[in-house]
C-alpha atoms as a PDB file:
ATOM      1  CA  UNK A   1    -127.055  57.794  44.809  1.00  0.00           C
ATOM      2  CA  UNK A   2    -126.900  57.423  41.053  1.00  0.00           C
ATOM      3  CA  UNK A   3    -127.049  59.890  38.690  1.00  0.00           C
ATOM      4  CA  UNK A   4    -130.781  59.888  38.091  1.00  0.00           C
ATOM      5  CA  UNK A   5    -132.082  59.434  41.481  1.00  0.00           C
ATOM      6  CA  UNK A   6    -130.360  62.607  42.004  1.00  0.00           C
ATOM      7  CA  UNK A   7    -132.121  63.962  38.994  1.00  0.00           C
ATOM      8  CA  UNK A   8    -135.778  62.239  40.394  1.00  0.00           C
ATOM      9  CA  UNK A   9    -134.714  63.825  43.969  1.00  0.00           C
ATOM     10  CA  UNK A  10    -134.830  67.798  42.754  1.00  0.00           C
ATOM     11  CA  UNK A  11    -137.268  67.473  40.530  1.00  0.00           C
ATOM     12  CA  UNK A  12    -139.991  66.034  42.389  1.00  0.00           C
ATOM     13  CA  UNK A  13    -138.990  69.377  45.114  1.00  0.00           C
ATOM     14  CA  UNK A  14    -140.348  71.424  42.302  1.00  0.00           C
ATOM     15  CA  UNK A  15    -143.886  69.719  41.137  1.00  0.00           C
ATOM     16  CA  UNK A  16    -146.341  70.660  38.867  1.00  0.00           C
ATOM     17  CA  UNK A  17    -148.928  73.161  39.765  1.00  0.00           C
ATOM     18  CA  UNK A  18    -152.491  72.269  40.720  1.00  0.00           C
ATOM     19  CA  UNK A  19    -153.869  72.570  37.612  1.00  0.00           C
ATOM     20  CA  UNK A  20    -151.250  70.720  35.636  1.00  0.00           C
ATOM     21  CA  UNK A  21    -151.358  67.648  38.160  1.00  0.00           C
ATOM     22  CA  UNK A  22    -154.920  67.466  37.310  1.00  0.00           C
ATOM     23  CA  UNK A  23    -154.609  67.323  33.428  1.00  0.00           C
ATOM     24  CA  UNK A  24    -151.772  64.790  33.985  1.00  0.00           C
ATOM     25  CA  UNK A  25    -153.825  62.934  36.286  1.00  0.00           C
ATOM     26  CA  UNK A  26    -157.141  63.067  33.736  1.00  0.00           C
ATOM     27  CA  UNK A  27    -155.066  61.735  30.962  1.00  0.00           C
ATOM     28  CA  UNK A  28    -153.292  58.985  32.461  1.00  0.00           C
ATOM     29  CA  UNK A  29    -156.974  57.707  33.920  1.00  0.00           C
ATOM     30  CA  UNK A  30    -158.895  57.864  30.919  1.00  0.00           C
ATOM     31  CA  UNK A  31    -156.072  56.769  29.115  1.00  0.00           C
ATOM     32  CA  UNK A  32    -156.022  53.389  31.353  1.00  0.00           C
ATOM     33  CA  UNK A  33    -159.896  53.128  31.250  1.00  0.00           C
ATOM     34  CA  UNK A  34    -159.934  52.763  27.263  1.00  0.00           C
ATOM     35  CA  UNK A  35    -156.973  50.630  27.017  1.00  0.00           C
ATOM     36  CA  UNK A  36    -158.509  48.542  30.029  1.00  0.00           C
ATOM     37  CA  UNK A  37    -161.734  48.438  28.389  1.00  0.00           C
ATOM     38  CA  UNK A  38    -160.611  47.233  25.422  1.00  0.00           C
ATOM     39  CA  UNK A  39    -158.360  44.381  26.668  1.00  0.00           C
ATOM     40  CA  UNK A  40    -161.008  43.068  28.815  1.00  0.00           C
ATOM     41  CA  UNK A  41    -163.484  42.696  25.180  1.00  0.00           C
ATOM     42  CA  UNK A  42    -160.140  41.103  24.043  1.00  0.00           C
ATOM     43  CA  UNK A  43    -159.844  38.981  27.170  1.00  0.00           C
ATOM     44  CA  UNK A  44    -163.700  38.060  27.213  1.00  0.00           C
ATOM     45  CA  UNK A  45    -164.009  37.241  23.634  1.00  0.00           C
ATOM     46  CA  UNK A  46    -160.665  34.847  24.010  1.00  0.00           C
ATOM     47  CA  UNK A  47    -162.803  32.792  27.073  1.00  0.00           C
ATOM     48  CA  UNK A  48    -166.181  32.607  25.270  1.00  0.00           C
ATOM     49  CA  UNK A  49    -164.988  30.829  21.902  1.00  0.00           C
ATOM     50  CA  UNK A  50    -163.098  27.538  22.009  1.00  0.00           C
ATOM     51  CA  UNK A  51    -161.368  28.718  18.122  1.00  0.00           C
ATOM     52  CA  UNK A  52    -159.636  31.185  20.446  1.00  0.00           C
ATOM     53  CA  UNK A  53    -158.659  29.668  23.684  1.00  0.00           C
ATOM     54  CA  UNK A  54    -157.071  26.192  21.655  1.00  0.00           C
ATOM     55  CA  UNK A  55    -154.898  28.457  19.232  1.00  0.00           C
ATOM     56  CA  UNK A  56    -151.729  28.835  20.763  1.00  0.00           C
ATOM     57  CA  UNK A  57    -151.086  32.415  18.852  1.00  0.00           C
ATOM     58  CA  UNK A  58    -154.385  33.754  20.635  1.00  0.00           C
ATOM     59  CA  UNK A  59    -153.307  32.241  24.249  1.00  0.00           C
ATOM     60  CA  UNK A  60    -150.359  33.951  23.610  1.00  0.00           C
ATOM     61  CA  UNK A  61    -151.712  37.037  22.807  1.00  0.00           C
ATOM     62  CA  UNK A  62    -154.280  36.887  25.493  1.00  0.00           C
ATOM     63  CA  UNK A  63    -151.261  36.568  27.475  1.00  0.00           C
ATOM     64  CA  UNK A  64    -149.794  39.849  26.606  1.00  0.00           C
ATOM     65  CA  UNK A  65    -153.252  41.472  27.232  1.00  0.00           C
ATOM     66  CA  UNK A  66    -153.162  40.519  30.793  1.00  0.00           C
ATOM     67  CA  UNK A  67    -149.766  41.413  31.470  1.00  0.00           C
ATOM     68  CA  UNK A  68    -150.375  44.512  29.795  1.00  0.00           C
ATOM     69  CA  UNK A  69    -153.638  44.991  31.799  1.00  0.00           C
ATOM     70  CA  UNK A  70    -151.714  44.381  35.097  1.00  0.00           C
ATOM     71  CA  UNK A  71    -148.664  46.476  33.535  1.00  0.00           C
ATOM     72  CA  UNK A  72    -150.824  49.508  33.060  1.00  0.00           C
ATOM     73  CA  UNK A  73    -153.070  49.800  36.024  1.00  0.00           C
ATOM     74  CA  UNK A  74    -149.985  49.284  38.486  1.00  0.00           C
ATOM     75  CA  UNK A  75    -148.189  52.033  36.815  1.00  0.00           C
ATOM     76  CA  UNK A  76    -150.885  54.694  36.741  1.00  0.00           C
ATOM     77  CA  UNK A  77    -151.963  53.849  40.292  1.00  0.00           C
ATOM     78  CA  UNK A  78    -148.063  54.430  40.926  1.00  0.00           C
ATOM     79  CA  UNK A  79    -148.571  57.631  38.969  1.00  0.00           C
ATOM     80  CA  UNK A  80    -151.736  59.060  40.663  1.00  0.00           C
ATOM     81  CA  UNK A  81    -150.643  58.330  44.410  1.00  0.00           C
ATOM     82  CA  UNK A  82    -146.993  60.109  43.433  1.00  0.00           C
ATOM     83  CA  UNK A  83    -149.609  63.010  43.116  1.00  0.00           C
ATOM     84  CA  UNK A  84    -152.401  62.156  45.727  1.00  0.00           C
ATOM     85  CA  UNK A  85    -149.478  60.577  49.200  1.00  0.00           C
ATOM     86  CA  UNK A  86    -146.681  61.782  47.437  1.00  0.00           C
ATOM     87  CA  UNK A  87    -144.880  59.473  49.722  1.00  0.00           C
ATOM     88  CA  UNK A  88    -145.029  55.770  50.318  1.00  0.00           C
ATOM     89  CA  UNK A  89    -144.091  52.779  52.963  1.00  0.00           C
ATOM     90  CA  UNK A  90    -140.915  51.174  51.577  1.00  0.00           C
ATOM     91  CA  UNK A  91    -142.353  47.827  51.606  1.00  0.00           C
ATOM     92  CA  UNK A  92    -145.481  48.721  49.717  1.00  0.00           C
ATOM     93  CA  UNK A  93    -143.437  50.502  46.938  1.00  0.00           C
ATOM     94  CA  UNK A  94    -141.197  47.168  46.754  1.00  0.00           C
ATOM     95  CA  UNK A  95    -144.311  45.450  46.131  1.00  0.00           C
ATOM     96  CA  UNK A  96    -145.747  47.856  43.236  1.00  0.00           C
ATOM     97  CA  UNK A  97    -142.519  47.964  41.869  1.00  0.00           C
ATOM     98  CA  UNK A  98    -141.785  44.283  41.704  1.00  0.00           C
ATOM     99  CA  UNK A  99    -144.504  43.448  39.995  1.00  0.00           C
ATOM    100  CA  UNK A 100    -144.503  46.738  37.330  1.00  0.00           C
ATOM    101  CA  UNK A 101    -140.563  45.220  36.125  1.00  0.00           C
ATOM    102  CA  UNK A 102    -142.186  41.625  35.627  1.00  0.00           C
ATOM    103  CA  UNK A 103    -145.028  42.775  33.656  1.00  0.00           C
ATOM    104  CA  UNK A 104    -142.415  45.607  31.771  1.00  0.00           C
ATOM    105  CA  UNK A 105    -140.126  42.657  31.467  1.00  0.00           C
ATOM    106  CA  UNK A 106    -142.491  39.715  30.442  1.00  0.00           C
ATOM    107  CA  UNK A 107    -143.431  41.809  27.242  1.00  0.00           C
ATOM    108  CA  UNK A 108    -141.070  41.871  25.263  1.00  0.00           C
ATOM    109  CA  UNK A 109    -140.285  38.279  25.553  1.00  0.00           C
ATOM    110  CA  UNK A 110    -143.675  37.542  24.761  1.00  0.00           C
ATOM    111  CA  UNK A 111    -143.614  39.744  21.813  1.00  0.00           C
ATOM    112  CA  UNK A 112    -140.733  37.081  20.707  1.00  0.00           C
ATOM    113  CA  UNK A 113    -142.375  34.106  21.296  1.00  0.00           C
ATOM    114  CA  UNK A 114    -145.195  35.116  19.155  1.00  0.00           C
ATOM    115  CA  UNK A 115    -142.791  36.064  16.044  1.00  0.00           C
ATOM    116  CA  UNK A 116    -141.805  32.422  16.450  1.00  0.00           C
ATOM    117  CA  UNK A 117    -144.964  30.909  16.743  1.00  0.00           C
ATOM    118  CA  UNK A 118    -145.731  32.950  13.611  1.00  0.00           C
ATOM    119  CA  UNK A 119    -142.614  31.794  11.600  1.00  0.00           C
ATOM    120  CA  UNK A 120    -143.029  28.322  12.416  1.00  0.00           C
ATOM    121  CA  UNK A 121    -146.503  28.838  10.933  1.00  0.00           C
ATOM    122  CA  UNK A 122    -144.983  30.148   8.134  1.00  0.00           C
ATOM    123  CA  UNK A 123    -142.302  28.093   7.183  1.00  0.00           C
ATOM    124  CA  UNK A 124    -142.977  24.531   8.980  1.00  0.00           C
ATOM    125  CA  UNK A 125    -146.913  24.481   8.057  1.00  0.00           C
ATOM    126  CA  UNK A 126    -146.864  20.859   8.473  1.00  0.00           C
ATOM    127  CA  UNK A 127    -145.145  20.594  11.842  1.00  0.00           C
ATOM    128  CA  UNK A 128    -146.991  23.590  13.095  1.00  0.00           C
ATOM    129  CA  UNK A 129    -149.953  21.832  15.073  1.00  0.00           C
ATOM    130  CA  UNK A 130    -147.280  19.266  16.755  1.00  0.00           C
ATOM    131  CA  UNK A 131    -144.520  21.965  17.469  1.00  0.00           C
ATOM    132  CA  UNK A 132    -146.590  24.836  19.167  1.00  0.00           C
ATOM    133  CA  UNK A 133    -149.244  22.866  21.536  1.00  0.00           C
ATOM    134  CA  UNK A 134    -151.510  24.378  24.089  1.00  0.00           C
ATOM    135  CA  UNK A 135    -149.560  22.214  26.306  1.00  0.00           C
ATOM    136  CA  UNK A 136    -146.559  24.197  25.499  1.00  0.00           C
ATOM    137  CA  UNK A 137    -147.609  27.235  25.198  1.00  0.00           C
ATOM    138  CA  UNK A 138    -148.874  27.446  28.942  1.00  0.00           C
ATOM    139  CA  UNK A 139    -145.089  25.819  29.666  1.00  0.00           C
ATOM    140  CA  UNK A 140    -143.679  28.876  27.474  1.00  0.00           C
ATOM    141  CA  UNK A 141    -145.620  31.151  29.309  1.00  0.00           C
ATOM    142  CA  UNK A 142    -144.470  29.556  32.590  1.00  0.00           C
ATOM    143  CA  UNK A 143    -140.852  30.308  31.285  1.00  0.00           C
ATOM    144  CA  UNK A 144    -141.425  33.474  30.696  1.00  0.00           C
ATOM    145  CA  UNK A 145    -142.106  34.780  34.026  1.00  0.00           C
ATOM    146  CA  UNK A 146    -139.690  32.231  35.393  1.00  0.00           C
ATOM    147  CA  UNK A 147    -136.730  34.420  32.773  1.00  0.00           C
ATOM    148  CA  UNK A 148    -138.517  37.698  34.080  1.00  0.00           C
ATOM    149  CA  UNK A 149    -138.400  36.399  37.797  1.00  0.00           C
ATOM    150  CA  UNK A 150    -134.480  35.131  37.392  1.00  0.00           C
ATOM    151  CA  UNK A 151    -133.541  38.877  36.199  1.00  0.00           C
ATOM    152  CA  UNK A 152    -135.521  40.948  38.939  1.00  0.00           C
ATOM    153  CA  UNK A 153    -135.293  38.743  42.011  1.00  0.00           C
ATOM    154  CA  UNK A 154    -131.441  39.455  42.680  1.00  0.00           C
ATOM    155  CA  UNK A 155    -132.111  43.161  42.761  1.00  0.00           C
ATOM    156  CA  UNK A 156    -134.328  42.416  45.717  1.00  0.00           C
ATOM    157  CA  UNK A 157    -132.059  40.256  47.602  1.00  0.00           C
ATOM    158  CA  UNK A 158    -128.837  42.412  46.972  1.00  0.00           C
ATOM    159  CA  UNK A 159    -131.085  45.279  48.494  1.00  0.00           C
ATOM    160  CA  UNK A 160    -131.909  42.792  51.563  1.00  0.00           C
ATOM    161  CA  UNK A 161    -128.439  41.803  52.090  1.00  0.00           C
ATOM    162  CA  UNK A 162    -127.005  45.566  51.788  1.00  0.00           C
ATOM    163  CA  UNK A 163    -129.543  47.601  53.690  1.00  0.00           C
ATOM    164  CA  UNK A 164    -130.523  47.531  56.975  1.00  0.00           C
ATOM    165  CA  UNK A 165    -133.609  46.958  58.966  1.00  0.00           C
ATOM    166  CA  UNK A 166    -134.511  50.886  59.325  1.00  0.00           C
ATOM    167  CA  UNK A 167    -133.978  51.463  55.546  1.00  0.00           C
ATOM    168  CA  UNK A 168    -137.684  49.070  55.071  1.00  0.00           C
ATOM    169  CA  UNK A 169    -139.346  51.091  57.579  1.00  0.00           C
ATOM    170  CA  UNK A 170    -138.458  54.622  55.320  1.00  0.00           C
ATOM    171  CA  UNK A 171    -141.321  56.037  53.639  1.00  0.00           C
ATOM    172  CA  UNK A 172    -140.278  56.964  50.420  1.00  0.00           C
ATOM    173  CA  UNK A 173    -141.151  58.368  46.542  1.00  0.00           C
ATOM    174  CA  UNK A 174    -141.799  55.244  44.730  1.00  0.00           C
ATOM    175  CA  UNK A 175    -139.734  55.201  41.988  1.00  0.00           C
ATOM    176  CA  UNK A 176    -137.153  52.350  41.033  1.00  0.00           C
ATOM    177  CA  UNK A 177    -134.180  54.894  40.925  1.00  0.00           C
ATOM    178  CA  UNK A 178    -134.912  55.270  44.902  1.00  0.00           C
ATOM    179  CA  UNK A 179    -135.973  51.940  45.748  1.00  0.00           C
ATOM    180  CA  UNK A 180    -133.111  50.135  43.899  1.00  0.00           C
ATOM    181  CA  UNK A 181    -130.000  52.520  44.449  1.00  0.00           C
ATOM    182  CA  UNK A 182    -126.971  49.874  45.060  1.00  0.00           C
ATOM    183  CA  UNK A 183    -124.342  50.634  42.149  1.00  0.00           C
ATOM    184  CA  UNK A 184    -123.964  46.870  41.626  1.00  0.00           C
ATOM    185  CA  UNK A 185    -127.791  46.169  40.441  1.00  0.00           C
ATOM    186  CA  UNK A 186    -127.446  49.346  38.263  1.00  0.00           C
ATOM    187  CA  UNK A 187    -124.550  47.315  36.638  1.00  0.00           C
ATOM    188  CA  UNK A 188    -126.175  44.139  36.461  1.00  0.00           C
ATOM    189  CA  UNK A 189    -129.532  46.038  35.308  1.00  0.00           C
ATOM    190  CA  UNK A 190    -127.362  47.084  32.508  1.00  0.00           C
ATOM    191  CA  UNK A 191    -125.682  44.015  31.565  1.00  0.00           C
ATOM    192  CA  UNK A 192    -129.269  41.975  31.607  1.00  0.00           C
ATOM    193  CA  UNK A 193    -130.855  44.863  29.573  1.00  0.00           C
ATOM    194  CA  UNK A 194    -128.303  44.669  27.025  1.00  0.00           C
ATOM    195  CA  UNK A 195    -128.502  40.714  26.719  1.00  0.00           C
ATOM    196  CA  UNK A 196    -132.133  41.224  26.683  1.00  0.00           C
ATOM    197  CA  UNK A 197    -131.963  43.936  24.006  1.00  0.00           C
ATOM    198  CA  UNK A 198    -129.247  42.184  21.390  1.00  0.00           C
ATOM    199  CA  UNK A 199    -131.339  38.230  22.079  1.00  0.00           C
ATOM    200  CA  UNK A 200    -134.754  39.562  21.006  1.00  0.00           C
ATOM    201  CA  UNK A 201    -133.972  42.035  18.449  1.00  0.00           C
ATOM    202  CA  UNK A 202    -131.943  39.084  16.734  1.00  0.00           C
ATOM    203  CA  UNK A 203    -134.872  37.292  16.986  1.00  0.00           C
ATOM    204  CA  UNK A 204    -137.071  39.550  15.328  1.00  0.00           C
ATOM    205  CA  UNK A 205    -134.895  40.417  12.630  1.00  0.00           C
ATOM    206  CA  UNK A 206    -134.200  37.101  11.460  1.00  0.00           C
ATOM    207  CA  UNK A 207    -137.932  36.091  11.489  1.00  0.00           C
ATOM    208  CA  UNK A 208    -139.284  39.442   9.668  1.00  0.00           C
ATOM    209  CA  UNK A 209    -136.413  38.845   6.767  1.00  0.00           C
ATOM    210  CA  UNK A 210    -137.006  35.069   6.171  1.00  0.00           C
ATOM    211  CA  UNK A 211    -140.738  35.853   6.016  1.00  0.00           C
ATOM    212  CA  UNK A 212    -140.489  38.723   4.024  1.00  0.00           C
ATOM    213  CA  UNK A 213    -138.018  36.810   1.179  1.00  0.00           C
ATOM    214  CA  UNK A 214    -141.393  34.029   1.449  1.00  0.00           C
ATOM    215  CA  UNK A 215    -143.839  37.147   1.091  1.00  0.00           C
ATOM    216  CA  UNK A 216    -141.560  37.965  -2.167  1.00  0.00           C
ATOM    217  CA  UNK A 217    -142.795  34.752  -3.651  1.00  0.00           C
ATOM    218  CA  UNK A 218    -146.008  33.319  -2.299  1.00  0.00           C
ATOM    219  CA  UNK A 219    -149.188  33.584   0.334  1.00  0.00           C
ATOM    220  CA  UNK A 220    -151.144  35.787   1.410  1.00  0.00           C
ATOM    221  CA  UNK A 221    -150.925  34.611   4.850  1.00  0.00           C
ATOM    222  CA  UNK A 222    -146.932  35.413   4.492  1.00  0.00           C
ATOM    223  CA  UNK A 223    -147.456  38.491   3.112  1.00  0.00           C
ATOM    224  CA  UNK A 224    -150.290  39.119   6.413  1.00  0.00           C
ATOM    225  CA  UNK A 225    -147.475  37.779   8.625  1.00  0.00           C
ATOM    226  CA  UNK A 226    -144.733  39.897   7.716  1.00  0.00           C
ATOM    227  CA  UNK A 227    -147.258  42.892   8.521  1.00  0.00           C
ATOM    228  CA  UNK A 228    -147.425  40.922  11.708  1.00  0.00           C
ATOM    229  CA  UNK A 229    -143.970  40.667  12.635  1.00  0.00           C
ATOM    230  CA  UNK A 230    -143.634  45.045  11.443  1.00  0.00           C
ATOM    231  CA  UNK A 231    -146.141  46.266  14.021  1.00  0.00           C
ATOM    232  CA  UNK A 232    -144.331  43.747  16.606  1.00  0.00           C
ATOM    233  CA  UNK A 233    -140.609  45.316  15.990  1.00  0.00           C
ATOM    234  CA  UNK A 234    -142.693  49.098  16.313  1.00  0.00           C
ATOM    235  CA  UNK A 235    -144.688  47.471  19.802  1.00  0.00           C
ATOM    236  CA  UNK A 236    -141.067  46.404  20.484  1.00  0.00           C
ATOM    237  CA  UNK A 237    -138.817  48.748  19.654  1.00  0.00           C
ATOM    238  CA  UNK A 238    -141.245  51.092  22.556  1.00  0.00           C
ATOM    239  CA  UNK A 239    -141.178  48.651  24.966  1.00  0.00           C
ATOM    240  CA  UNK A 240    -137.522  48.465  25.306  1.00  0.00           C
ATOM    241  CA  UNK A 241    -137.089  51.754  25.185  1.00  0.00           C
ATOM    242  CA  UNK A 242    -137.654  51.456  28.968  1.00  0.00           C
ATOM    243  CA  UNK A 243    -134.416  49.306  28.984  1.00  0.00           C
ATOM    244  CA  UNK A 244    -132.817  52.401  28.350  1.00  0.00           C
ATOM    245  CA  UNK A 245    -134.858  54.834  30.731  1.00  0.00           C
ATOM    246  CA  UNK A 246    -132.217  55.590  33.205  1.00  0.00           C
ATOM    247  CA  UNK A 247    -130.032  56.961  30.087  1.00  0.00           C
ATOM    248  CA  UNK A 248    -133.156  58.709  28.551  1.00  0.00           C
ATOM    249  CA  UNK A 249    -133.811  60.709  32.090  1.00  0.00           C
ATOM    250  CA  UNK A 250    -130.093  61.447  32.144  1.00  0.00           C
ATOM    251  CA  UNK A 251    -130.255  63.078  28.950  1.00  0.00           C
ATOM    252  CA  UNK A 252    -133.406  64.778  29.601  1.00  0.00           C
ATOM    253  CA  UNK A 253    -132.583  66.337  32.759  1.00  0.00           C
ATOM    254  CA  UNK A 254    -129.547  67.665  30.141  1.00  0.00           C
ATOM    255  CA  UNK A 255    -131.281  69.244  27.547  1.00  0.00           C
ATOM    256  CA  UNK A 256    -134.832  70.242  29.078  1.00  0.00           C
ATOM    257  CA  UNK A 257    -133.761  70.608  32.865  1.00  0.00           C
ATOM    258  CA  UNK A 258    -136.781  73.473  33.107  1.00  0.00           C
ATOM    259  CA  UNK A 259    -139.889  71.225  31.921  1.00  0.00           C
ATOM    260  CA  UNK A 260    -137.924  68.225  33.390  1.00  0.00           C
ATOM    261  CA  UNK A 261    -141.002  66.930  34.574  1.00  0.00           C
ATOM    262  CA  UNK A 262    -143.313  67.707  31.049  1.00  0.00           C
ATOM    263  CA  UNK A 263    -140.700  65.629  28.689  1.00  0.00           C
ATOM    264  CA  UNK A 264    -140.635  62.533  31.777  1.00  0.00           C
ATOM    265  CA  UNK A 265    -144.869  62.730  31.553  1.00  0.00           C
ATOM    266  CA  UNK A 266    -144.605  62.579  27.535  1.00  0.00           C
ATOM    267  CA  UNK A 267    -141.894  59.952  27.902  1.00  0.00           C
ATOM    268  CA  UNK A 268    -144.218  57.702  29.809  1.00  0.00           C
ATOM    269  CA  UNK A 269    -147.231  58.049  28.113  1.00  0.00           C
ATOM    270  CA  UNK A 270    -144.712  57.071  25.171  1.00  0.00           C
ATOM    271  CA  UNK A 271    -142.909  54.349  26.096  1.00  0.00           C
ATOM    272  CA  UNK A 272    -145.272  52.658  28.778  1.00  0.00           C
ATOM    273  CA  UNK A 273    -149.245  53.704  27.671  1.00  0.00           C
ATOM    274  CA  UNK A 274    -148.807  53.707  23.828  1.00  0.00           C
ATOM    275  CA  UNK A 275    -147.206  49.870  23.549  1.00  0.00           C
ATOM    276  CA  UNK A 276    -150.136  48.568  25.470  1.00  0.00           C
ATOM    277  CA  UNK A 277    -153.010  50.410  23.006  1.00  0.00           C
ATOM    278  CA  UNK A 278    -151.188  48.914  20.397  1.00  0.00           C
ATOM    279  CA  UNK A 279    -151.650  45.403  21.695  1.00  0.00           C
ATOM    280  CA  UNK A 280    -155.334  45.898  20.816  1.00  0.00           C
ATOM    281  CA  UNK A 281    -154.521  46.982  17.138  1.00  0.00           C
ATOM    282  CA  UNK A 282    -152.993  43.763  15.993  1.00  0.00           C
ATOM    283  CA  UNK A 283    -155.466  41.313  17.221  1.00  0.00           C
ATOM    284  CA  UNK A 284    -158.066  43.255  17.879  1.00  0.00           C
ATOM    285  CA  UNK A 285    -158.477  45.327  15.125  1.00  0.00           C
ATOM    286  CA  UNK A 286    -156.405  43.591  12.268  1.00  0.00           C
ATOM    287  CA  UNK A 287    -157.334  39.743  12.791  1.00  0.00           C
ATOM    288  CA  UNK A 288    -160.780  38.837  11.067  1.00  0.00           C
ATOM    289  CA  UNK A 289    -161.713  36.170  13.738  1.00  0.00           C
ATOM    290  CA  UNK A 290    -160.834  38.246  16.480  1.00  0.00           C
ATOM    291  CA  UNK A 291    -163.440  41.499  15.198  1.00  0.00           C
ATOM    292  CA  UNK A 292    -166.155  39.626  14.065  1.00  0.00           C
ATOM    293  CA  UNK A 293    -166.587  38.113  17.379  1.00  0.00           C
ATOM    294  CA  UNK A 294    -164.876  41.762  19.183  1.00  0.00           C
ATOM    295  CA  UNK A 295    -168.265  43.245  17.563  1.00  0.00           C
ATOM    296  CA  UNK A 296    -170.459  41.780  19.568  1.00  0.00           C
ATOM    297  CA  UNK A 297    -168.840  42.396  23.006  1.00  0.00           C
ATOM    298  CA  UNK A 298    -168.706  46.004  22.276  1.00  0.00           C
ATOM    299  CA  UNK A 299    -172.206  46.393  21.149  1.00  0.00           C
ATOM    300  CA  UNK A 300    -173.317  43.851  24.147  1.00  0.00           C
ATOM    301  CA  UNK A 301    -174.799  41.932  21.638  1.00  0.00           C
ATOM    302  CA  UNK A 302    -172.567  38.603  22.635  1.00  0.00           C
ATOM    303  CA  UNK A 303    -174.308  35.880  20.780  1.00  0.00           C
ATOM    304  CA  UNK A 304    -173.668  32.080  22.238  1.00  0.00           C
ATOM    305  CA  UNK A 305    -171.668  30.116  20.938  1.00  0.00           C
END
């Protein structure tokens, strides 16, 4: 057993009290409810105007929203039944925990396909329309979950290849550190994180400096972008954060081994609520198109259109 799937194993021996369960439990829900709330105005407003759902940028956002929507409610249902069971089939925790890395792993790579989209905007204006299609944007998409599908799938047949029969019929605390134990997929976890971390980050960095040297000189619209691309690298920079989780609960369990539990509640709300709330602030919030019509779904006013 690693190092933190030891660390998971005696803390969850010593859980919270009653009372501090509950307040856990409150905030994570209504936590999920507004974010969810939000995303679906996003996601209704997207299928209700055609200046939405044939813009490639918005399909790709729209994208995020849903993976971010599926992201969050799997991971406070995981959160509420650690509370409520406690324990879990081994199967069923496979399942939830399958489909929590694709949606953790899907956004950041969507985050980078969206700088992209918006620096080919920027700096091939002319080329734009023919270079990012509906067509293929629902292919880049595809490829997205086929990349996030490549990295997790091994993990799942190493584990069916090294355990045996009686280890699926365990009922277990449904956490990856438990589920996915085998030193060889912590390596490989490592190694893919760390491809995945130095590939996107490049990719953001180049993008935000060639369209901030164009926002030195000209548009609006680069000057807009650049914005853009700053509150992706923030939305980013939390999101892989989880890339380095295992090392974060290592440390923890180090410095604040007696509210253990506290700093791994503040470190999810952190690095796996916040990035999805801010999801709704770029589009949502900053883009004109997407508020005026946003407006009207939240005062149930949606005119036709």
């Amino acid at each position: 057993m690693n190092v933190s799937a030891a660390n998971v194993t005696v803390a969850i021996q010593y859980g919270d009290s009653f009372s501090k369960a509950l307040i856990k439990n409150l905030i994570v829900v209504a936590l999920s409810i507004f974010i969810n709330y939000i995303n679906a105005g996003l996601i209704y407003t997207f299928s209700k105007h055609q200046i939405f759902n044939t813009n490639p940028r918005y399909i790709l956002f729209v994208h995020l929203v849903i993976n971010d929507m599926i992201q969050v409610t799997l991971t406070v249902a995981l959160f509420i039944i650690s509370y409520i069971f406690f324990w879990m089939p081994m199967t069923v925790c496979y399942f939830f925990i399958l489909i929590a890395i694709f949606t953790t792993e899907n956004t950041p790579l969507n985050l980078a396909c969206m700088a992209v989209e918006c620096y080919i905007a920027i700096w091939m204006p002319l080329r734009h329309a023919q270079i990012c299609t509906v067509k293929k944007t629902r292919l880049l998409i595809l490829l997205i979950w086929a990349t996030s599908l490549v990295s997790v799938l091994p993990d799942l047949f190493m584990t069916l290849a090294t355990e045996s029969q009686d280890y699926f019929k365990l009922r277990v605390f449904c956490v990856r550190e438990l589920v996915f134990k085998n030193p060889r997929i912590i390596e490989r976890r490592n190694i893919t994180y760390i491809v995945y971390l130095v590939l996107v980050w490049c990719i953001i960095f180049f993008i935000y400096f060639r369209i901030m040297f164009t926002a030195r000189t000209a548009s609006k619209d680069a000057k807009k972008a650049r914005n853009t691309i700053v509150l992706h690298g923030f939305q980013l920079l939390l999101c892989m954060a989880t890339y380095v989780e295992h090392l974060v609960k290592d440390m923890v369990w180090q410095w604040f081994r007696d509210s253990y539990l506290d700093v791994l509640f503040a470190c999810y709300l952190l690095f796996q609520i916040l990035p999805r709330f801010i999801s709704s602030i770029i589009y949502g919030v900053r883009d004109k198109t997407f508020r005026k019509h946003l407006k009207g779904y939240f005062l149930c006013k949606i005119s036709p259109q």
